[in-house]
N, C-alpha and C. Protein backbone atom coordinates (compact mmCIF):
# COMPACT_ATOMS: atom_id res chain seq x y z
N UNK A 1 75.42 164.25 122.47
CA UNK A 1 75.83 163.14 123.31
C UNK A 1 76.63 163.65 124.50
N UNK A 2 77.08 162.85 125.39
CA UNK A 2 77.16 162.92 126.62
C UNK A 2 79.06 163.15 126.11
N UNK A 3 79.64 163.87 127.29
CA UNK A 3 81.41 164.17 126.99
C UNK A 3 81.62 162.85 128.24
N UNK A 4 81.46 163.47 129.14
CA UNK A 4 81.94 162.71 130.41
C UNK A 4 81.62 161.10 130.61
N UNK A 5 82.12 160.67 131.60
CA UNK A 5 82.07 159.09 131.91
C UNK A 5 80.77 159.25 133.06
N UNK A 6 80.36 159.95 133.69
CA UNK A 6 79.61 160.57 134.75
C UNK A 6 77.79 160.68 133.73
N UNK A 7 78.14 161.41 132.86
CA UNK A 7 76.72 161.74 132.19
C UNK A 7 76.34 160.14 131.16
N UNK A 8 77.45 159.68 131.05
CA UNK A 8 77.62 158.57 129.74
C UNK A 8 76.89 157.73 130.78
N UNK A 9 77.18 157.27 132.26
CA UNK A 9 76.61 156.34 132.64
C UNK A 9 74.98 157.11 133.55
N UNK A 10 74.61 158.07 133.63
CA UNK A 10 73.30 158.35 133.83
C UNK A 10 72.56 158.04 132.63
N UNK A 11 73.11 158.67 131.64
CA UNK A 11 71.94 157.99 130.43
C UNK A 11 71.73 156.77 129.94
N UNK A 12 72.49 155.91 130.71
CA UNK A 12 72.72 154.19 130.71
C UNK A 12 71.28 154.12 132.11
N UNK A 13 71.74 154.46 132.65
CA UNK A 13 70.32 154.94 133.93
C UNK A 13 69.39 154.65 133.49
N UNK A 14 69.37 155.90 132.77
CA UNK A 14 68.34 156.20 132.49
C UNK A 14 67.68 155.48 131.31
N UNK A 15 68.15 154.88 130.55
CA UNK A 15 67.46 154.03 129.83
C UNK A 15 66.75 153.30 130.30
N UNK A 16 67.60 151.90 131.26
CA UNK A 16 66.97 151.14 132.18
C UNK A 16 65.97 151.26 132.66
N UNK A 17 65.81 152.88 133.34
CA UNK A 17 64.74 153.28 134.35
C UNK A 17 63.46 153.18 133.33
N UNK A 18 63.70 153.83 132.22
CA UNK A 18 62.46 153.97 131.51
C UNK A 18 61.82 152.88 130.61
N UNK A 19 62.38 152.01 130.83
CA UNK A 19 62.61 150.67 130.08
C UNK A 19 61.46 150.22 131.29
N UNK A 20 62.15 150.14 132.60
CA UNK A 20 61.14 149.42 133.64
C UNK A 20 59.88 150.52 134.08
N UNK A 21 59.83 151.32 133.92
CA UNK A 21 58.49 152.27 134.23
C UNK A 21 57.51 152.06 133.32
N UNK A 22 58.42 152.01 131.88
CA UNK A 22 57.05 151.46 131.10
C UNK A 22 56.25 150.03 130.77
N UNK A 23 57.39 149.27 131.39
CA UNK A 23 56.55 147.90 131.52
C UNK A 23 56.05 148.08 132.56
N UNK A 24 56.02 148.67 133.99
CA UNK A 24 55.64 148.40 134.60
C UNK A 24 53.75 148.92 134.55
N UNK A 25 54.00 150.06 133.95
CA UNK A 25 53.20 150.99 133.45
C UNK A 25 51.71 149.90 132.93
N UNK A 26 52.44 149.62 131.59
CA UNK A 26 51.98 148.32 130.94
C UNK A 26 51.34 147.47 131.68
N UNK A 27 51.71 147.30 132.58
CA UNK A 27 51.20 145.91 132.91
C UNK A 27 50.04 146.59 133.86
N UNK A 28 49.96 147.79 134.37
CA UNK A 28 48.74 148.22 134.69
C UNK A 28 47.60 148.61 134.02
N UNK A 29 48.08 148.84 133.25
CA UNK A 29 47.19 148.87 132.10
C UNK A 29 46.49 147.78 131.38
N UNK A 30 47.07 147.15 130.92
CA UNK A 30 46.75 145.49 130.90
C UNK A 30 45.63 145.13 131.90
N UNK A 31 45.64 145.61 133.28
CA UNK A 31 45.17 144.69 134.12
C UNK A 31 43.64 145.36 134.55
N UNK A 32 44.21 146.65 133.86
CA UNK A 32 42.66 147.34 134.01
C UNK A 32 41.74 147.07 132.75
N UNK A 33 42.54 146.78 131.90
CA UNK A 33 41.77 146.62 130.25
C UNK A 33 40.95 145.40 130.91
N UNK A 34 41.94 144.26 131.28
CA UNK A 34 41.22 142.81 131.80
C UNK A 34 40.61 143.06 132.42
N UNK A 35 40.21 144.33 133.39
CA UNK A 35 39.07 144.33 134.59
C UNK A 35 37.81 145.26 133.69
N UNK A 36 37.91 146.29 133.13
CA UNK A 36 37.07 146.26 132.02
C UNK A 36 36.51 145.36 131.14
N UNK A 37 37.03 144.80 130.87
CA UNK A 37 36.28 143.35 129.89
C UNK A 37 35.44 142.76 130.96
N UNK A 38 35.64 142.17 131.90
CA UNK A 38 34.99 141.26 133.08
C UNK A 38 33.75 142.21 133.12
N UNK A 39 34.07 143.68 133.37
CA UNK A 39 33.08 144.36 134.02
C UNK A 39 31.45 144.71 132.86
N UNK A 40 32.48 144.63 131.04
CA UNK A 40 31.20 144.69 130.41
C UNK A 40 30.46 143.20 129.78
N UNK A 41 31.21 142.47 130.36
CA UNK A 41 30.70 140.81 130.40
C UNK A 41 29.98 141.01 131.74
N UNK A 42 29.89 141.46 132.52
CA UNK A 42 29.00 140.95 133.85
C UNK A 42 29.41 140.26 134.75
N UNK A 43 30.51 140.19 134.51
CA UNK A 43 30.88 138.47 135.12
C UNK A 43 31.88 139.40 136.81
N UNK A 44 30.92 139.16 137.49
CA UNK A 44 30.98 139.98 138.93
C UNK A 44 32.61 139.08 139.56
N UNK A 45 32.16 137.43 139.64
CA UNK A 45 33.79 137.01 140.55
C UNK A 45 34.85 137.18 139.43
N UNK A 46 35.20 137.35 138.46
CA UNK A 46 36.27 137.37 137.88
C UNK A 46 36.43 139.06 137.55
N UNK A 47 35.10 139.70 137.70
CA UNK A 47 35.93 141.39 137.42
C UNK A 47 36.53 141.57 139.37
N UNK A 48 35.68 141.20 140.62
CA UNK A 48 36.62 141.14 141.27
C UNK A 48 37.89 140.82 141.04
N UNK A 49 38.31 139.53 141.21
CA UNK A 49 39.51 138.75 140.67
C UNK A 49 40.33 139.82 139.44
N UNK A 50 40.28 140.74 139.22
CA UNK A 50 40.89 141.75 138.28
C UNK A 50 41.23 142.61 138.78
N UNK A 51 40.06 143.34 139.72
CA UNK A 51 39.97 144.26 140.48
C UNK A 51 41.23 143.77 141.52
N UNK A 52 41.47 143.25 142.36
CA UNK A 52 42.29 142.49 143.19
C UNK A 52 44.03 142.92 142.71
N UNK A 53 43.96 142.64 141.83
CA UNK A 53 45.23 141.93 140.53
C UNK A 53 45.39 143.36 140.17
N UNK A 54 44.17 144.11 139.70
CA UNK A 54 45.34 145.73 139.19
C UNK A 54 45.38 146.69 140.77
N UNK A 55 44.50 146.44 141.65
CA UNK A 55 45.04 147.11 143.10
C UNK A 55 46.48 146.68 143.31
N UNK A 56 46.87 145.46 143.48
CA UNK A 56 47.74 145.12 143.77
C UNK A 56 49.12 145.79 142.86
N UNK A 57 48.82 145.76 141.62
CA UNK A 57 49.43 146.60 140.78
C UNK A 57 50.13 147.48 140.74
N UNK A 58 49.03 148.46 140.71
CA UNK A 58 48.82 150.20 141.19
C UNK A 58 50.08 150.62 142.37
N UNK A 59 48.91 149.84 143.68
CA UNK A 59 49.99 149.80 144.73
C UNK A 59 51.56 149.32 144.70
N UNK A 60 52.02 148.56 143.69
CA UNK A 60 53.40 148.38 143.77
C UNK A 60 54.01 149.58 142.71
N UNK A 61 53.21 149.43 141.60
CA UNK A 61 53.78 150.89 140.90
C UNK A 61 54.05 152.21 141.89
N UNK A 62 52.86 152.56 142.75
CA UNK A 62 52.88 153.74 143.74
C UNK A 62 54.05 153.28 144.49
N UNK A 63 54.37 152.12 145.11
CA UNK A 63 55.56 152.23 145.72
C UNK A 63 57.13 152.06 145.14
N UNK A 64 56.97 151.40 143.81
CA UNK A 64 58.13 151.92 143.15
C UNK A 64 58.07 153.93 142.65
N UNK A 65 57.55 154.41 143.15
CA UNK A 65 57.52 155.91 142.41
C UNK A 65 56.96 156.13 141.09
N UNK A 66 56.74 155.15 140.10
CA UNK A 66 56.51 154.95 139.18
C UNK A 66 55.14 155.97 138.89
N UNK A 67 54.03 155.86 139.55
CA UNK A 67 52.70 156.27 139.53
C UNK A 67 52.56 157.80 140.97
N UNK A 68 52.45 158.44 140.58
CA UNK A 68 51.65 159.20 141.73
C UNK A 68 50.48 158.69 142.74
N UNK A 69 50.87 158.42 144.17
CA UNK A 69 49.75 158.36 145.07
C UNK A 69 48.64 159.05 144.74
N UNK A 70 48.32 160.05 144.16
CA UNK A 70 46.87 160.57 144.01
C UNK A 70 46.45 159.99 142.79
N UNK A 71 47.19 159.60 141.58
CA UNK A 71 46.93 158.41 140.38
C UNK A 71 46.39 157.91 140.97
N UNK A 72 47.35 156.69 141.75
CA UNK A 72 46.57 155.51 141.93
C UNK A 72 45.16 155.60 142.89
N UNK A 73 45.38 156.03 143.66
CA UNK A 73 43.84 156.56 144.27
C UNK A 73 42.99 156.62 143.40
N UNK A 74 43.23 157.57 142.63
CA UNK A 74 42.10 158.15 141.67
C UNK A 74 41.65 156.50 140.64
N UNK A 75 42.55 156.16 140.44
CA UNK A 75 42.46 154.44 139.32
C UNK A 75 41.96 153.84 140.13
N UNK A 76 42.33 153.17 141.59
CA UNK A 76 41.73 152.44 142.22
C UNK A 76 39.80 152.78 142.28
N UNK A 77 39.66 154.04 143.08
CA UNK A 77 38.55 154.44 143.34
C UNK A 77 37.25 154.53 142.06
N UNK A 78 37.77 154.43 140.45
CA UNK A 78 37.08 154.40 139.67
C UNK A 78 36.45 152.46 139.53
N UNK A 79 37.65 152.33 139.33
CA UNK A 79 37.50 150.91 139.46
C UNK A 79 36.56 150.23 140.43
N UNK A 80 36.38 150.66 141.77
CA UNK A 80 35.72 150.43 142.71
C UNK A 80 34.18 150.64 142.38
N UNK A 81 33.95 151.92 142.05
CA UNK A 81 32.89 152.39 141.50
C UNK A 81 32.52 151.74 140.36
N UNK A 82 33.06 151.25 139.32
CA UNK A 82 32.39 150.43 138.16
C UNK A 82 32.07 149.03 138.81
N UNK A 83 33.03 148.33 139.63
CA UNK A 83 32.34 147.23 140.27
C UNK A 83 31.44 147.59 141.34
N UNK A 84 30.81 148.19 142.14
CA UNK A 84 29.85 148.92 142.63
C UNK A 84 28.34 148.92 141.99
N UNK A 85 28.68 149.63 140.66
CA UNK A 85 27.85 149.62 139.91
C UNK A 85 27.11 148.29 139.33
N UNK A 86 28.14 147.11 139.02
CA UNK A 86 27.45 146.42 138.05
C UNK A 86 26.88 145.22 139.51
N UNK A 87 27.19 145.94 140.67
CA UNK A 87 26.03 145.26 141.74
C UNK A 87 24.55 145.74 141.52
């Protein structure tokens, strides 16, 4: 454990932090599972409508730091390509 008042409240930090990275995490995940389902149902306006919803996602994870810019690239651009495909 932590001696100081200095380290005692980073690992208070740091809890928090990891508390919100992984929901945030979560919820991208979530949103790609939901855009997978749409995509092996067929159902073209609602896997858009997913597609939409985890870009939007991604991109706020990438701008909280949460995700690596080349992640989300790489997630977005697959995604793109499976709706691509089921044109």
């Amino acid at each position: 454990m932590s001696q100081n008042n200095s380290a005692k409240k980073r690992e208070r930090q740091n809890i928090t932090h990891r508390m919100r990275n992984r929901a945030v995490k979560s919820e991208v995940r979530t949103a790609i599972k939901k855009f997978e389902k749409c995509i092996l149902a067929e159902d073209k306006a609602a896997a858009e409508l997913a597609m939409k919803e985890s870009f939007k996602l991604l991109d706020s994870a990438t701008s909280k730091g949460i995700l690596h810019r080349n992640t989300s690239s790489r997630k977005k651009s697959r995604l793109y390509a499976a709706l691509a495909k089921l044109n």
